[in-house]
PDB file of N, CA and C in Angstrom:
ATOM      1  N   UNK A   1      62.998  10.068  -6.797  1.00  0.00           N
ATOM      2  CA  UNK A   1      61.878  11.005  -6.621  1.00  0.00           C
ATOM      3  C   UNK A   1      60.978  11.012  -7.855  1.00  0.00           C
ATOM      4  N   UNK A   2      59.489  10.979  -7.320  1.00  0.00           N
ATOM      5  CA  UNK A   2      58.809  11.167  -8.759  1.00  0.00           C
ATOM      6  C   UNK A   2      58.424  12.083  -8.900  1.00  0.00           C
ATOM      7  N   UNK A   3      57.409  12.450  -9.857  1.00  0.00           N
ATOM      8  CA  UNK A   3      57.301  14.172 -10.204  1.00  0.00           C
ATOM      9  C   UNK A   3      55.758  14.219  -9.361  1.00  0.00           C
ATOM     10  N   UNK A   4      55.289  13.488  -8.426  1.00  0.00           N
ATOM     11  CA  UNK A   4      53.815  13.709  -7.658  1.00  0.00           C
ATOM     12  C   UNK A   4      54.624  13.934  -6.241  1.00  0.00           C
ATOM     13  N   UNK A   5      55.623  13.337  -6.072  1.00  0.00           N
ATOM     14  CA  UNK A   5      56.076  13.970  -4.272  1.00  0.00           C
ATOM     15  C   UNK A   5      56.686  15.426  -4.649  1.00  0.00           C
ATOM     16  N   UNK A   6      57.761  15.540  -6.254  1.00  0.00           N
ATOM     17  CA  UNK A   6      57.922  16.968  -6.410  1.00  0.00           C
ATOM     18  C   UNK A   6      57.021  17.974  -6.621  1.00  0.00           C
ATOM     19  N   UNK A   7      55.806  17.727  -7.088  1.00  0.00           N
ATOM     20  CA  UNK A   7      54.605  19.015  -7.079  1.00  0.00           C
ATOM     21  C   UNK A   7      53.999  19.128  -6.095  1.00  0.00           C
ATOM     22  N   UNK A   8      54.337  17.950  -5.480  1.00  0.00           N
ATOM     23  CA  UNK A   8      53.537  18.026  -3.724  1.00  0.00           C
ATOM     24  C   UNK A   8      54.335  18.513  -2.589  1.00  0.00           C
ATOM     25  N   UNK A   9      55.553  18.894  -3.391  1.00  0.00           N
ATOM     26  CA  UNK A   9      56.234  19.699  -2.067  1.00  0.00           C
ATOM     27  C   UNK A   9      56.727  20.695  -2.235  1.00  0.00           C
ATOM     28  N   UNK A  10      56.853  20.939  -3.678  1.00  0.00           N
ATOM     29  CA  UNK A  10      57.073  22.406  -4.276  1.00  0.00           C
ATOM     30  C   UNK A  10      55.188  22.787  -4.002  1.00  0.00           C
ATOM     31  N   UNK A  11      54.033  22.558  -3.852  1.00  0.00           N
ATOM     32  CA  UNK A  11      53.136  22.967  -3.562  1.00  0.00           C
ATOM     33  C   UNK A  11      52.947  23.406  -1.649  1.00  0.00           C
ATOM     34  N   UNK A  12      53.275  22.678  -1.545  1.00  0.00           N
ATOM     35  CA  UNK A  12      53.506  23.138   0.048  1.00  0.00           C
ATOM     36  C   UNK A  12      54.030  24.019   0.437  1.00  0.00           C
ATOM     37  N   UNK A  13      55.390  23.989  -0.091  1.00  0.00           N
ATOM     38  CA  UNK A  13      56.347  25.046   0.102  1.00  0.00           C
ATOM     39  C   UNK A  13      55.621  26.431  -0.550  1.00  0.00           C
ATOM     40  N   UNK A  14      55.199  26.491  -1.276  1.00  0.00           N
ATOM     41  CA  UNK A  14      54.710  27.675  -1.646  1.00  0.00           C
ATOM     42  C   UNK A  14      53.322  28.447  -1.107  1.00  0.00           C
ATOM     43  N   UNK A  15      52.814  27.135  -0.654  1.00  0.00           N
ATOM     44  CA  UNK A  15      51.724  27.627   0.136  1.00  0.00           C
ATOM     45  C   UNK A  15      51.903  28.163   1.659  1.00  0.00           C
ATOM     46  N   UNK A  16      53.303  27.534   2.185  1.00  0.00           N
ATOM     47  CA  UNK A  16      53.498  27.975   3.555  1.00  0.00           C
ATOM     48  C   UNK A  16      54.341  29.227   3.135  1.00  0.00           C
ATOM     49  N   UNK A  17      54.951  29.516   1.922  1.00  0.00           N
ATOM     50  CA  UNK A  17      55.400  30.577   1.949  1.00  0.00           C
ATOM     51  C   UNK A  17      54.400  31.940   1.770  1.00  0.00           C
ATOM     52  N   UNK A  18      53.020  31.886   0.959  1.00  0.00           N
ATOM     53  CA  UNK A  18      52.316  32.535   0.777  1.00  0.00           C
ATOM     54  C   UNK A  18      52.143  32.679   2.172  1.00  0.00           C
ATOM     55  N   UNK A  19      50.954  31.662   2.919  1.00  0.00           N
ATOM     56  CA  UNK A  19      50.764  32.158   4.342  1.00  0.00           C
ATOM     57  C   UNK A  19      51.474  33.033   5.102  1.00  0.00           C
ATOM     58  N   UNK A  20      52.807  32.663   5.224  1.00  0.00           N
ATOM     59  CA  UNK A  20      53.789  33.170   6.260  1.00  0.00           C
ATOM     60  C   UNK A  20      53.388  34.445   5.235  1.00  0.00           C
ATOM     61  N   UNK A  21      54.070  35.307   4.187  1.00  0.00           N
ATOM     62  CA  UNK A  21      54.158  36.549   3.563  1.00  0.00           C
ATOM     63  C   UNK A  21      52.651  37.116   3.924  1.00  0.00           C
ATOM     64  N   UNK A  22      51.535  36.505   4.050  1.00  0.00           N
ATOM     65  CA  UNK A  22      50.213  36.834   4.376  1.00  0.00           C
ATOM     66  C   UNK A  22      50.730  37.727   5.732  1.00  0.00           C
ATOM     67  N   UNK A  23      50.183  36.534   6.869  1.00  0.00           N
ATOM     68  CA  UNK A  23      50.852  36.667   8.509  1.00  0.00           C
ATOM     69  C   UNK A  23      51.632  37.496   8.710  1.00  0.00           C
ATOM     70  N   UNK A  24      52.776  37.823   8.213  1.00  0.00           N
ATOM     71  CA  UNK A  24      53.940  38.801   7.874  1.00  0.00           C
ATOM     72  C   UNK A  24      53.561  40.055   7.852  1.00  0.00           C
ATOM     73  N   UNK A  25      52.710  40.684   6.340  1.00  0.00           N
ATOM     74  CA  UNK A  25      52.299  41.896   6.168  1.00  0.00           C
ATOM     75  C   UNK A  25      50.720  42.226   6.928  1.00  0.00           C
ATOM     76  N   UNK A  26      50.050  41.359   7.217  1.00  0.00           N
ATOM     77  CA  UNK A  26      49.368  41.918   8.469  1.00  0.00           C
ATOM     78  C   UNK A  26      50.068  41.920   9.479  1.00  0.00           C
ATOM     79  N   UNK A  27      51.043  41.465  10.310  1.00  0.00           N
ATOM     80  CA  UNK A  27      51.813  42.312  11.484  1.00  0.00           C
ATOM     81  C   UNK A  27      52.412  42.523  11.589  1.00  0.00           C
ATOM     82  N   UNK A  28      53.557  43.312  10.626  1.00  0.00           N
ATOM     83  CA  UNK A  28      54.243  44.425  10.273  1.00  0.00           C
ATOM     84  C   UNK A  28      53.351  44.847   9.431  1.00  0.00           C
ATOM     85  N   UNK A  29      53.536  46.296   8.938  1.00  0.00           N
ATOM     86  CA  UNK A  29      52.934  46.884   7.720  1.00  0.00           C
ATOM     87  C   UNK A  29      53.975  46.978   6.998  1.00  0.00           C
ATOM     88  N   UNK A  30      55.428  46.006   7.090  1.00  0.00           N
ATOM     89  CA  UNK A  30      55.934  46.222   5.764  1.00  0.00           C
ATOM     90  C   UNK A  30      56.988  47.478   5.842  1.00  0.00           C
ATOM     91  N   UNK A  31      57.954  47.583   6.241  1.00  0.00           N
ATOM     92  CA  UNK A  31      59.217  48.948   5.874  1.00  0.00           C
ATOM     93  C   UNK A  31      59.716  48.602   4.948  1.00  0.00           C
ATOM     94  N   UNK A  32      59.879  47.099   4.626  1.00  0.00           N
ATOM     95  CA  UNK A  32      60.968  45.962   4.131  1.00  0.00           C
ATOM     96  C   UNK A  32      60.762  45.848   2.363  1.00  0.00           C
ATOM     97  N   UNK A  33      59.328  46.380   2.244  1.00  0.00           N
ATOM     98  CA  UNK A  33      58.781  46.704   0.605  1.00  0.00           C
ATOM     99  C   UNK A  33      59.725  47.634   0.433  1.00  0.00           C
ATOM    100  N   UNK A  34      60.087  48.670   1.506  1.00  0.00           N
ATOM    101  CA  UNK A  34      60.565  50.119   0.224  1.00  0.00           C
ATOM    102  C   UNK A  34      61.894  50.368   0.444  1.00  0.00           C
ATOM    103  N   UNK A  35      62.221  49.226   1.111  1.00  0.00           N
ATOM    104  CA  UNK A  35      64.192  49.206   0.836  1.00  0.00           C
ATOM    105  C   UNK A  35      64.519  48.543  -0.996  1.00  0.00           C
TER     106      UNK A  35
END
């Protein structure tokens, strides 16, 4: 592995994780913050 497929998929991954957490708290409002 070189370090351009690892920033390119640790970049992905973080971007589909942002989205999804986006998507997420617009449809729930979230109970799951105040546990």
């Amino acid at each position: 592995m070189t370090w351009t497929t690892l920033l390119r998929k640790a970049t992905s991954v973080l971007l589909w994780l942002w989205i999804c957490s986006i998507t997420g708290l617009q449809r729930l409002s979230v109970p799951t913050l105040q546990l």
